[in-house]
PDB file of N, CA and C in Angstrom:
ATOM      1  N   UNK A   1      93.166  69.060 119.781  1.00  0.00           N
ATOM      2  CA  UNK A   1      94.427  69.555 120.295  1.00  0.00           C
ATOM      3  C   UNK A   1      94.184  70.161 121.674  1.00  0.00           C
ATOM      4  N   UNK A   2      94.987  69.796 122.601  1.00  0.00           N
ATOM      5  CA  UNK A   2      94.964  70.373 123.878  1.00  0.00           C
ATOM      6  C   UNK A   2      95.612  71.746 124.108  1.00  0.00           C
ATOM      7  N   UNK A   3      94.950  72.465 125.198  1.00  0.00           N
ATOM      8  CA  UNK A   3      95.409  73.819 125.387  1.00  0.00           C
ATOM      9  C   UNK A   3      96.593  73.921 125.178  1.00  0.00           C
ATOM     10  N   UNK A   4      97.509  73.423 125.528  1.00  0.00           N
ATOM     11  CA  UNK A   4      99.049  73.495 125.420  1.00  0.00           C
ATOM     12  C   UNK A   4      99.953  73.099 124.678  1.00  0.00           C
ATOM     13  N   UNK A   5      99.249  72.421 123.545  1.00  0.00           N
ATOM     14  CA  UNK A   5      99.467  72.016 121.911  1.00  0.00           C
ATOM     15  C   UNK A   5      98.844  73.161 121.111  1.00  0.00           C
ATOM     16  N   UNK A   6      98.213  74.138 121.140  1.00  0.00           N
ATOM     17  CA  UNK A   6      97.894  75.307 120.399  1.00  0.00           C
ATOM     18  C   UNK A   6      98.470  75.901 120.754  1.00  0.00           C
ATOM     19  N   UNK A   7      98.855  77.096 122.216  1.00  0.00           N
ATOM     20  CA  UNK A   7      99.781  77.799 122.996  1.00  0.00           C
ATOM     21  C   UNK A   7     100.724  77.203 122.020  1.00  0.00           C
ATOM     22  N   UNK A   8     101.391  76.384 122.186  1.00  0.00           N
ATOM     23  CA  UNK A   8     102.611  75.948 121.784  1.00  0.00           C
ATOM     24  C   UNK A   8     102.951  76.289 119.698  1.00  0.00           C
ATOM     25  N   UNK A   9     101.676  76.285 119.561  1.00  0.00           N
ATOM     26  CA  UNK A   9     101.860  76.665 117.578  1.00  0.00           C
ATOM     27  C   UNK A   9     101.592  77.625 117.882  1.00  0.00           C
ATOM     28  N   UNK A  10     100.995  78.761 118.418  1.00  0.00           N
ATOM     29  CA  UNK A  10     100.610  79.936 118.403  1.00  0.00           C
ATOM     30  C   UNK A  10     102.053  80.666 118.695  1.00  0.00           C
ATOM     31  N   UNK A  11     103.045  80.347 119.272  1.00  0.00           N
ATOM     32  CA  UNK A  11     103.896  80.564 120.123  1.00  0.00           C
ATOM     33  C   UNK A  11     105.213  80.419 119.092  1.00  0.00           C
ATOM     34  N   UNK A  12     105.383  79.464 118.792  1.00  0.00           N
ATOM     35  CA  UNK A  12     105.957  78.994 117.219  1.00  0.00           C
ATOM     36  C   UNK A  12     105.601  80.084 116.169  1.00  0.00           C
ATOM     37  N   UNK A  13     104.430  80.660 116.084  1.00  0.00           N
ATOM     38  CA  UNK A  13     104.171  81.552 114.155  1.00  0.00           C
ATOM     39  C   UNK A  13     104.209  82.666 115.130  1.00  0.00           C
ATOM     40  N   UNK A  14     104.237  82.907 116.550  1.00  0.00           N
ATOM     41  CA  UNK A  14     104.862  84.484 116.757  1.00  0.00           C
ATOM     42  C   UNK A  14     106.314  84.664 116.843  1.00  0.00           C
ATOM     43  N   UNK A  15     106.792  83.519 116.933  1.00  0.00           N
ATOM     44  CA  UNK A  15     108.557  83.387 117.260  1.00  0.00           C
ATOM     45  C   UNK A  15     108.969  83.631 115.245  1.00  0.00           C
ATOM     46  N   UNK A  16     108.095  83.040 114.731  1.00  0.00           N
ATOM     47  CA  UNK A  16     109.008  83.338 113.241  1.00  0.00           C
ATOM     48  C   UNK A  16     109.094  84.615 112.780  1.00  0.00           C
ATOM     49  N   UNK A  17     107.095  85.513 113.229  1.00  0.00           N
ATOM     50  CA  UNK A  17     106.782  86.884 113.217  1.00  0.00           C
ATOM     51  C   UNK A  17     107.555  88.101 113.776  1.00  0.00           C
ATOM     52  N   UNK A  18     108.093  87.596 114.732  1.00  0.00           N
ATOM     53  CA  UNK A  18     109.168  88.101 115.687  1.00  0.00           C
ATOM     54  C   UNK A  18     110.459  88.376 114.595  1.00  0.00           C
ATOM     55  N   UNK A  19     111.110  87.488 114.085  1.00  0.00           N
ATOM     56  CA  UNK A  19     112.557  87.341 113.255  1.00  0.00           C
ATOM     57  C   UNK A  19     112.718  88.637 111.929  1.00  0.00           C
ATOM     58  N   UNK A  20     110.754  88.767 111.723  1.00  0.00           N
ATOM     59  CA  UNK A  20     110.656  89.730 110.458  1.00  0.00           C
ATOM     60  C   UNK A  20     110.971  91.435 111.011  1.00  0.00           C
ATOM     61  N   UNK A  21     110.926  91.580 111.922  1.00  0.00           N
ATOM     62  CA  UNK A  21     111.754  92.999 113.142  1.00  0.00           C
ATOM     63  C   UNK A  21     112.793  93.138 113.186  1.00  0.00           C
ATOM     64  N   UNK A  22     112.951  94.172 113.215  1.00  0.00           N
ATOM     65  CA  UNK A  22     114.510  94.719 113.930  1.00  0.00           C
ATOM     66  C   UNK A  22     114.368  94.504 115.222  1.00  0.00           C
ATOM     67  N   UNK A  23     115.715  94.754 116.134  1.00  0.00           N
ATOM     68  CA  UNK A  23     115.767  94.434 117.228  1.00  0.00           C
ATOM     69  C   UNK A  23     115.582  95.383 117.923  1.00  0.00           C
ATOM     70  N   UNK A  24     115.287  97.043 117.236  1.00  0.00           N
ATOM     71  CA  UNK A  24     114.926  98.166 118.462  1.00  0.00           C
ATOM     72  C   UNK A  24     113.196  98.258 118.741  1.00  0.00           C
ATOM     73  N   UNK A  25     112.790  97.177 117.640  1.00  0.00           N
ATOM     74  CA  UNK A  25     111.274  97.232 117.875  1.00  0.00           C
ATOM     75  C   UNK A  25     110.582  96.252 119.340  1.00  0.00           C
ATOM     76  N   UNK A  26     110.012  96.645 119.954  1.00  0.00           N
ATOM     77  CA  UNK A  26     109.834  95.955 121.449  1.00  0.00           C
ATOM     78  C   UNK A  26     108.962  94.915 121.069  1.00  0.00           C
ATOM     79  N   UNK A  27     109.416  93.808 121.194  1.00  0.00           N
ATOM     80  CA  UNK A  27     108.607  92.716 120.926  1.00  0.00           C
ATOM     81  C   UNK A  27     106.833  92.935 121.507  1.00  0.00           C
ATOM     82  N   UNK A  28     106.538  93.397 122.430  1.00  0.00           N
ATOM     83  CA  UNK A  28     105.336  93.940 122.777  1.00  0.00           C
ATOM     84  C   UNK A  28     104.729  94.345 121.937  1.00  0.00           C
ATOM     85  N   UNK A  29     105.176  95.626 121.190  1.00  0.00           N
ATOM     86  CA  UNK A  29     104.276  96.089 120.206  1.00  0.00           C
ATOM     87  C   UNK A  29     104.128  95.541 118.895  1.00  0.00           C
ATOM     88  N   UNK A  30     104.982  94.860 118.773  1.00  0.00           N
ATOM     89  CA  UNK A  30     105.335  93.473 117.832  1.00  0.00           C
ATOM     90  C   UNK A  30     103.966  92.718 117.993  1.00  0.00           C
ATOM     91  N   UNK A  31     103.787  91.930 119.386  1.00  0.00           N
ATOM     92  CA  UNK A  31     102.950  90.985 119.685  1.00  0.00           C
ATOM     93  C   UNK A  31     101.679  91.723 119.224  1.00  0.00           C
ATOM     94  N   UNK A  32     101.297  92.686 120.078  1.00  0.00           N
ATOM     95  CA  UNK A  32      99.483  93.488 119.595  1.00  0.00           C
ATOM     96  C   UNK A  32      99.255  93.730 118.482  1.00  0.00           C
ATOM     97  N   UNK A  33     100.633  94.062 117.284  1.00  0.00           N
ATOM     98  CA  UNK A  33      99.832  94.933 116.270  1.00  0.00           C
ATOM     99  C   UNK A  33      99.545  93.386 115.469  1.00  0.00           C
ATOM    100  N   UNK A  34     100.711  92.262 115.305  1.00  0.00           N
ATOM    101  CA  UNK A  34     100.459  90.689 115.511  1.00  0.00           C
ATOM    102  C   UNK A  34      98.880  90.164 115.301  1.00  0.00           C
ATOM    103  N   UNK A  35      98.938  90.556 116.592  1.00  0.00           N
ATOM    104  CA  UNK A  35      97.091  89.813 116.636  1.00  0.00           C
ATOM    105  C   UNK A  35      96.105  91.003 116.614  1.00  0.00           C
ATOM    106  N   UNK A  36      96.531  91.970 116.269  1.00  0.00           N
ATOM    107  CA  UNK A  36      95.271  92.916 116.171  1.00  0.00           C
ATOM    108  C   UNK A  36      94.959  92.785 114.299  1.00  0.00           C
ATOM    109  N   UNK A  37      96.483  92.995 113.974  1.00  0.00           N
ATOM    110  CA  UNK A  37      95.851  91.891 112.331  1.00  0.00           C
ATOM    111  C   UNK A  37      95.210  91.190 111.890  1.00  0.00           C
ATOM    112  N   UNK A  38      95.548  89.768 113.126  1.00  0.00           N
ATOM    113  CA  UNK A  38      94.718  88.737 112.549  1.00  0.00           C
ATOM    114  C   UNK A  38      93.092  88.899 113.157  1.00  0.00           C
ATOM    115  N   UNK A  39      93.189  89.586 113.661  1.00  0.00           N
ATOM    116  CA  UNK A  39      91.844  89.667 114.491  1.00  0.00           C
ATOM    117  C   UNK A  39      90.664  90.619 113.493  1.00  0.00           C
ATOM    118  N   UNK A  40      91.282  91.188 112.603  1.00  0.00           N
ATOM    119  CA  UNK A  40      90.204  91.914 111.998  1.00  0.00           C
ATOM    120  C   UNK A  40      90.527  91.863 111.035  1.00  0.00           C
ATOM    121  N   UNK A  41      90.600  90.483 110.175  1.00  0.00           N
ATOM    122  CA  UNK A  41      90.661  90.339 108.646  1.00  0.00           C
ATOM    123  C   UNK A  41      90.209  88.576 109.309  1.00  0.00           C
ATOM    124  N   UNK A  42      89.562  88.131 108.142  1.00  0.00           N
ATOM    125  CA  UNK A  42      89.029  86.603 108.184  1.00  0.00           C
ATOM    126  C   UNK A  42      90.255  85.924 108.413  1.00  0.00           C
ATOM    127  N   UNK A  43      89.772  84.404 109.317  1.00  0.00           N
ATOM    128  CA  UNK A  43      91.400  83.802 109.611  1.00  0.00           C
ATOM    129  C   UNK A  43      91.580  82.619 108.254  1.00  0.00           C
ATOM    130  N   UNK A  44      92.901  82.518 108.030  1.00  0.00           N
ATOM    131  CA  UNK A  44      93.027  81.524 107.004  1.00  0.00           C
ATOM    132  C   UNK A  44      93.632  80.039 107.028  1.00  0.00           C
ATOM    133  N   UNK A  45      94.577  80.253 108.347  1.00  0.00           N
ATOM    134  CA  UNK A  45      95.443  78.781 108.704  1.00  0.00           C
ATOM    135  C   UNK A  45      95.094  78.725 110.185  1.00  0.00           C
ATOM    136  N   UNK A  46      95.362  77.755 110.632  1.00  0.00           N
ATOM    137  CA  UNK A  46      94.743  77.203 111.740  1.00  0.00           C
ATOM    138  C   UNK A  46      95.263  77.915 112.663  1.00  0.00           C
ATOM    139  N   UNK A  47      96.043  78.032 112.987  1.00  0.00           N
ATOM    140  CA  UNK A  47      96.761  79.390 113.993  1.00  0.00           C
ATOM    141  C   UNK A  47      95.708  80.511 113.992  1.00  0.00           C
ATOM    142  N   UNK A  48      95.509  81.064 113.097  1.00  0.00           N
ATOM    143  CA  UNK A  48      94.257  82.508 112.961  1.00  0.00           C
ATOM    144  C   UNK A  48      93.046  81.939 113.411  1.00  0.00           C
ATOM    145  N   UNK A  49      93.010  80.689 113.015  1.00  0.00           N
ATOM    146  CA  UNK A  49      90.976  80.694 113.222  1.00  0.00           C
ATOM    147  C   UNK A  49      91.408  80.245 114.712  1.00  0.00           C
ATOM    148  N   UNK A  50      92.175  79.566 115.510  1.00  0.00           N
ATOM    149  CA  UNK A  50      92.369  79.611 116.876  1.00  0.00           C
ATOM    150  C   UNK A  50      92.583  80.598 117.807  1.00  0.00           C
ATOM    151  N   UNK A  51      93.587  81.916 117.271  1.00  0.00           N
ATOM    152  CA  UNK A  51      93.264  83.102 117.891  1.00  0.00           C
ATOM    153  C   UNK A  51      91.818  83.796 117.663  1.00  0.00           C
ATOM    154  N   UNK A  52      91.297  83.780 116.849  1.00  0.00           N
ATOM    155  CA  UNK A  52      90.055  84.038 116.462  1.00  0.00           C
ATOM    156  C   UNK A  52      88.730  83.774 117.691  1.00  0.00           C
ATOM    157  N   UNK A  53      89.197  82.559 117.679  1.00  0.00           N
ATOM    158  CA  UNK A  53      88.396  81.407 118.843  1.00  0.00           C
ATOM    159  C   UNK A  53      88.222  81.546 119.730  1.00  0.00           C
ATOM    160  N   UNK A  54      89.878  82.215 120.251  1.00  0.00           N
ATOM    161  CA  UNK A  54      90.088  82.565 121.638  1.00  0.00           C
ATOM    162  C   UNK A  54      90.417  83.835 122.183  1.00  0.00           C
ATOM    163  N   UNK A  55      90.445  84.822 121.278  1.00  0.00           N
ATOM    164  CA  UNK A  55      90.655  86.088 121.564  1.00  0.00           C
ATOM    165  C   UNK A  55      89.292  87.024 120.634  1.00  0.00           C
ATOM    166  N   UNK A  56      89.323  88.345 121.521  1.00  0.00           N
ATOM    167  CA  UNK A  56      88.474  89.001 120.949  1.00  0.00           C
ATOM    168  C   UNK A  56      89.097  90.644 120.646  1.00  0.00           C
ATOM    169  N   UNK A  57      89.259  90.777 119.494  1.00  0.00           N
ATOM    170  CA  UNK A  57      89.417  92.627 119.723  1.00  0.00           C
ATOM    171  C   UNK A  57      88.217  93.622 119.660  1.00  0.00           C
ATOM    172  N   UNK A  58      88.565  94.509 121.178  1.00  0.00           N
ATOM    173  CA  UNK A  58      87.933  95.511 121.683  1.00  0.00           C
ATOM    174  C   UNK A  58      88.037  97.225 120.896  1.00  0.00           C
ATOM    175  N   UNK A  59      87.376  97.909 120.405  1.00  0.00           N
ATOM    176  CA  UNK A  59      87.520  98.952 120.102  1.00  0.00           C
ATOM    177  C   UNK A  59      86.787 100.029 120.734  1.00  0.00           C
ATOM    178  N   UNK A  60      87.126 101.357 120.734  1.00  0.00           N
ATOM    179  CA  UNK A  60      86.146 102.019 120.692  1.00  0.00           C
ATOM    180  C   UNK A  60      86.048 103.356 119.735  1.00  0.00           C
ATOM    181  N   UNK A  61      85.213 104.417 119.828  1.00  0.00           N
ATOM    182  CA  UNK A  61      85.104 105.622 119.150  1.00  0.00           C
ATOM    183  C   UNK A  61      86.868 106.054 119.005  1.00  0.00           C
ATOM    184  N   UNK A  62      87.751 106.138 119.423  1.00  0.00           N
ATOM    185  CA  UNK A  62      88.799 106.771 119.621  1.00  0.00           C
ATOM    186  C   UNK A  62      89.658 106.223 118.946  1.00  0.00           C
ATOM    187  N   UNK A  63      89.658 104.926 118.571  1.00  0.00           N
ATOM    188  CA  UNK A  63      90.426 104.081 118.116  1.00  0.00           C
ATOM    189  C   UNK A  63      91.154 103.141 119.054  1.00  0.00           C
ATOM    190  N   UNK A  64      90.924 103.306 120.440  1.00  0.00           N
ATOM    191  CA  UNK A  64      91.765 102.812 121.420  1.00  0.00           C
ATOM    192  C   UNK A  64      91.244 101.157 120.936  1.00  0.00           C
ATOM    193  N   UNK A  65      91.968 100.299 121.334  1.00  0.00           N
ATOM    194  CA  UNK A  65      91.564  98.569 121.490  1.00  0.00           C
ATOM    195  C   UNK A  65      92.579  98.133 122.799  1.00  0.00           C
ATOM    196  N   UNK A  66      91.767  96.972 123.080  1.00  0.00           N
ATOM    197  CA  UNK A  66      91.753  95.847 123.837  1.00  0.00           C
ATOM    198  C   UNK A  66      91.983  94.158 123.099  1.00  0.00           C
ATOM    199  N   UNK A  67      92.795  93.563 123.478  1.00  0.00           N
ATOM    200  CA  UNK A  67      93.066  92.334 122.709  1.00  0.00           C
ATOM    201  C   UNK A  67      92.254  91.355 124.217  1.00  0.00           C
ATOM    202  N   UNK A  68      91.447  90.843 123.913  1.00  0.00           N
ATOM    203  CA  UNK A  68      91.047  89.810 125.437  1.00  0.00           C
ATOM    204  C   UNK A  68      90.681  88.641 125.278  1.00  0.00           C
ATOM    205  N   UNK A  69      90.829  87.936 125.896  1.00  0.00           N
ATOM    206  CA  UNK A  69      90.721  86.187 125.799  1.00  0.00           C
ATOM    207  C   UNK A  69      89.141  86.217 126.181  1.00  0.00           C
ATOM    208  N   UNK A  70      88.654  85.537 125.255  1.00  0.00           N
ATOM    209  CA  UNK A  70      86.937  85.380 125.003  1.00  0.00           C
ATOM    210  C   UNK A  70      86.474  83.911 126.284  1.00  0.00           C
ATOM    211  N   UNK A  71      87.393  83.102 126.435  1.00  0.00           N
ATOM    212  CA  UNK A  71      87.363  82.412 128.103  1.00  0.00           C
ATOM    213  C   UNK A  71      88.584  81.810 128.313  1.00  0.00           C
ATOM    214  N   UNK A  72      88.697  81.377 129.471  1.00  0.00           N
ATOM    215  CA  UNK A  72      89.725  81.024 130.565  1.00  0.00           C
ATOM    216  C   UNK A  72      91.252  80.391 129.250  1.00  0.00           C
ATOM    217  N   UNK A  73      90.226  80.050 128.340  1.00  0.00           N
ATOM    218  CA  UNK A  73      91.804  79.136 127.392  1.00  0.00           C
ATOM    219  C   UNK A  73      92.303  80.196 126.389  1.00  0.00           C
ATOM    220  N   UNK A  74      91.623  81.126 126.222  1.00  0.00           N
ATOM    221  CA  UNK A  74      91.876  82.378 125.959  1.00  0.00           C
ATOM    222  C   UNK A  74      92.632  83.252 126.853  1.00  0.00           C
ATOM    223  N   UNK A  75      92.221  83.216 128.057  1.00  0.00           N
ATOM    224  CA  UNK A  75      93.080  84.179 129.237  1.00  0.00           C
ATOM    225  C   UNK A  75      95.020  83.900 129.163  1.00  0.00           C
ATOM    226  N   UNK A  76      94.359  82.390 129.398  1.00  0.00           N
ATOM    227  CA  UNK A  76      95.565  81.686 129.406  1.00  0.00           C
ATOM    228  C   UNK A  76      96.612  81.903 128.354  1.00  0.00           C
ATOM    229  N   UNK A  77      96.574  82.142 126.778  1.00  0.00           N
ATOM    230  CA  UNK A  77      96.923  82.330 125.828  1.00  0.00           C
ATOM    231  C   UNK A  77      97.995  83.740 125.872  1.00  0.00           C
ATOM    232  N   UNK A  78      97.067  84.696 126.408  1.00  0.00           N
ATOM    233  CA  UNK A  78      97.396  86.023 126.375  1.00  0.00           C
ATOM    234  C   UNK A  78      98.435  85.841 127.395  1.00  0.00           C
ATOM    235  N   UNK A  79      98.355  85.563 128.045  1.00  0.00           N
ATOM    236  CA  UNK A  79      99.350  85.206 129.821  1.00  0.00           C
ATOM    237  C   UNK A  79     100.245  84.714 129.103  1.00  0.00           C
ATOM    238  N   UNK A  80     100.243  83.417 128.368  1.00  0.00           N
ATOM    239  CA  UNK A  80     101.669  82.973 127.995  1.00  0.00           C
ATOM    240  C   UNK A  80     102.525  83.754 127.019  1.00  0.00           C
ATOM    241  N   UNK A  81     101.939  84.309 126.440  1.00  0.00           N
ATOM    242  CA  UNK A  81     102.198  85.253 125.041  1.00  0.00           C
ATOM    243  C   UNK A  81     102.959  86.677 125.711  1.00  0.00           C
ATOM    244  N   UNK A  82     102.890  86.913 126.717  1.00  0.00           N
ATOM    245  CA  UNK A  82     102.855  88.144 127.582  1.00  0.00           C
ATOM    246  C   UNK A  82     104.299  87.530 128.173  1.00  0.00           C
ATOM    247  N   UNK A  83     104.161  86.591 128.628  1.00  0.00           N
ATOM    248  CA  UNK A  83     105.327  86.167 129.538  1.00  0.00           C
ATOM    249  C   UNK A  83     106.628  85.556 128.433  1.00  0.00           C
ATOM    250  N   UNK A  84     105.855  85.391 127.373  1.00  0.00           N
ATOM    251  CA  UNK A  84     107.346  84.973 126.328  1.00  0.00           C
ATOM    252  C   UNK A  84     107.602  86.584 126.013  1.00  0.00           C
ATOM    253  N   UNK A  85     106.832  87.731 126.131  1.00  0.00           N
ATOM    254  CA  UNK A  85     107.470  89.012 125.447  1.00  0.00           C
ATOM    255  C   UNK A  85     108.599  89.267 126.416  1.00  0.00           C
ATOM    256  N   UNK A  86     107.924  88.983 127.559  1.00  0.00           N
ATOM    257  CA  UNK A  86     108.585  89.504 128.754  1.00  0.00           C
ATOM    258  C   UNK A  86     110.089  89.015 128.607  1.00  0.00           C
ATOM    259  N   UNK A  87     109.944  87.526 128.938  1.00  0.00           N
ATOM    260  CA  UNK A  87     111.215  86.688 129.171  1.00  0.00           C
ATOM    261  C   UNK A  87     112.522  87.535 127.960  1.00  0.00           C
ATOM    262  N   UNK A  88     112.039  87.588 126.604  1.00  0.00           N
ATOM    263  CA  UNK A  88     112.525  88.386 125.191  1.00  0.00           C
ATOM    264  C   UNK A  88     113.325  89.370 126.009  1.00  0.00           C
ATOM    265  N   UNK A  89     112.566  90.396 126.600  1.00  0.00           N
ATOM    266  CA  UNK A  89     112.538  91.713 126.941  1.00  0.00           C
ATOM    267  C   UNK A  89     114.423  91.348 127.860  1.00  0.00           C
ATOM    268  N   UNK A  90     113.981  90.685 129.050  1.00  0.00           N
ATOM    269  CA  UNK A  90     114.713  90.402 129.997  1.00  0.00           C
ATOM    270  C   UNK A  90     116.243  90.086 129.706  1.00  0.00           C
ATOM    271  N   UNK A  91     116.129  88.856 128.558  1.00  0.00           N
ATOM    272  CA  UNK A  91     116.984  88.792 128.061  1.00  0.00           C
ATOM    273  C   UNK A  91     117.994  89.465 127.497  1.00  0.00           C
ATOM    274  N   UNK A  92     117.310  90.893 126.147  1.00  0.00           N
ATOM    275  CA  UNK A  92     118.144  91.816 125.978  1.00  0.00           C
ATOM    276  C   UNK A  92     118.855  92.583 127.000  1.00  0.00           C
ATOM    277  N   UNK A  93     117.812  92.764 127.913  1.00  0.00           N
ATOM    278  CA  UNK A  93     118.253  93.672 129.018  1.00  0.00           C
ATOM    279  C   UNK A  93     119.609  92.771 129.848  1.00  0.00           C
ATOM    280  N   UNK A  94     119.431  91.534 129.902  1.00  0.00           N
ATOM    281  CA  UNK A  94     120.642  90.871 130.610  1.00  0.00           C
ATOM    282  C   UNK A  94     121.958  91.341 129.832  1.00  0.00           C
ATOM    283  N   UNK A  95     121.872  91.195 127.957  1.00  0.00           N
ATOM    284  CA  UNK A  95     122.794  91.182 127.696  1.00  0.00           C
ATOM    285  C   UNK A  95     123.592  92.375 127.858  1.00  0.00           C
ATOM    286  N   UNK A  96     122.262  93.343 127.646  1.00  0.00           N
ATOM    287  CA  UNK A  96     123.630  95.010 127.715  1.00  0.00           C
ATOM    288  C   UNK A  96     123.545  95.196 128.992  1.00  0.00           C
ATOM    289  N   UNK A  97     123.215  94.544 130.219  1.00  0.00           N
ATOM    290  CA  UNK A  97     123.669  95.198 130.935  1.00  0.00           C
ATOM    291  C   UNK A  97     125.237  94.433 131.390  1.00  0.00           C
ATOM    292  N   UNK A  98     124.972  92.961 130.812  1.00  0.00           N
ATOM    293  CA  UNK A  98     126.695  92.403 131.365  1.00  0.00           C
ATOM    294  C   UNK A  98     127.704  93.350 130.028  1.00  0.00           C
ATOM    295  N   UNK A  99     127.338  94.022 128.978  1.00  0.00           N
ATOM    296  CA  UNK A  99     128.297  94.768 128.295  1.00  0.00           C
ATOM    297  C   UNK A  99     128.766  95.905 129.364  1.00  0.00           C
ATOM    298  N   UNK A 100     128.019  96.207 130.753  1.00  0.00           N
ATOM    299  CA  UNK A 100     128.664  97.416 130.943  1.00  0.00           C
ATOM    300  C   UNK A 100     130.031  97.117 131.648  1.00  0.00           C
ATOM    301  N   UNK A 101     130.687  98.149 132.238  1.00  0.00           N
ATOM    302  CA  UNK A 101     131.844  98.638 132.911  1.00  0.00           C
ATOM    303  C   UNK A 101     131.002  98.909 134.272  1.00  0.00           C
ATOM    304  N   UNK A 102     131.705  98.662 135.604  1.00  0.00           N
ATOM    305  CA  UNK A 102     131.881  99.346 136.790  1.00  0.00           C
ATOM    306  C   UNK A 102     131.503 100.803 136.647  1.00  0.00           C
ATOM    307  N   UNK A 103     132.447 101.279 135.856  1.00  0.00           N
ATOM    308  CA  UNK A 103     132.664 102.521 135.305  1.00  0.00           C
ATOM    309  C   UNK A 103     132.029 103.405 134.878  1.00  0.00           C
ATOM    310  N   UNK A 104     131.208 102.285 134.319  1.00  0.00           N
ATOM    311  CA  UNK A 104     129.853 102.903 133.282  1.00  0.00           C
ATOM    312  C   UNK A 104     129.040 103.741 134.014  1.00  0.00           C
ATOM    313  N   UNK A 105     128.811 103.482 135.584  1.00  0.00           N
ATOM    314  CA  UNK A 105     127.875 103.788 136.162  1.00  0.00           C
ATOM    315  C   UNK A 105     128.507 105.138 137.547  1.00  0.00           C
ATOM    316  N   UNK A 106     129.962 105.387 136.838  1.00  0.00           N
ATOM    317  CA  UNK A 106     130.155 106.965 137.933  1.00  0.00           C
ATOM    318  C   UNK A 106     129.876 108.286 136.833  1.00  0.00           C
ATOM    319  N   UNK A 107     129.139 108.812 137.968  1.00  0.00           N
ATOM    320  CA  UNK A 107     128.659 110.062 137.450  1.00  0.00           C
ATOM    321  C   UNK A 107     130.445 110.981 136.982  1.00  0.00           C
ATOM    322  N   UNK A 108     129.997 112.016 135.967  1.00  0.00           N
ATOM    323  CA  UNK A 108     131.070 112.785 135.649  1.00  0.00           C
ATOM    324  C   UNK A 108     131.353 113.819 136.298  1.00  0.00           C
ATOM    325  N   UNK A 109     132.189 114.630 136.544  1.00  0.00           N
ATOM    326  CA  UNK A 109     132.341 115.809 137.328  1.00  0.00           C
ATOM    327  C   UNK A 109     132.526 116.644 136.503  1.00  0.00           C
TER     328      UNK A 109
END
């Protein structure tokens, strides 16, 4: 399978992962806690053993982590995954902001 035939299923089982949220949860933190799951339990369907493949999670003493692409088809992964949260993000934001009023935006006296 070519880079952009995995991207593309990887992209697919986060879009269904996505549907199991409410909508005040930021797809962002959606995405990390996502693959910080699969990243530290054995993978079982081909989607997992490919993030597996291509991503690595970082920890340290503190508990802080790092999710990072282990090489370039890995980098790439995270980039697209990042830019579908984004696009998500944008979208909501388009919609409430065409809900506002002119109005919406004078200060009160």
């Amino acid at each position: 399978m070519n880079n952009r035939g995995f991207i593309d299923m990887i992209l697919k089982e986060f879009a269904k992962e996505l549907k199991k949220y409410a909508a005040e949860v930021p797809p962002s933190i959606i995405l990390t806690r996502w693959l910080k799951d699969i990243l530290v339990r054995k993978p079982e369907t081909n989607t997992e053993k490919i993030i597996h493949a291509e991503l690595t999670l970082l920890e340290d003493n503190e508990n802080n982590y790092a999710i990072v692409g282990t090489r370039l088809s890995g980098q790439k992964l995270l980039e697209t995954l990042y830019r579908y949260i984004q696009s998500l993000e944008n979208q909501d934001y388009s919609r409430w902001l065409h809900h506002l009023q002119a109005n919406d935006f004078e200060e009160d006296e």
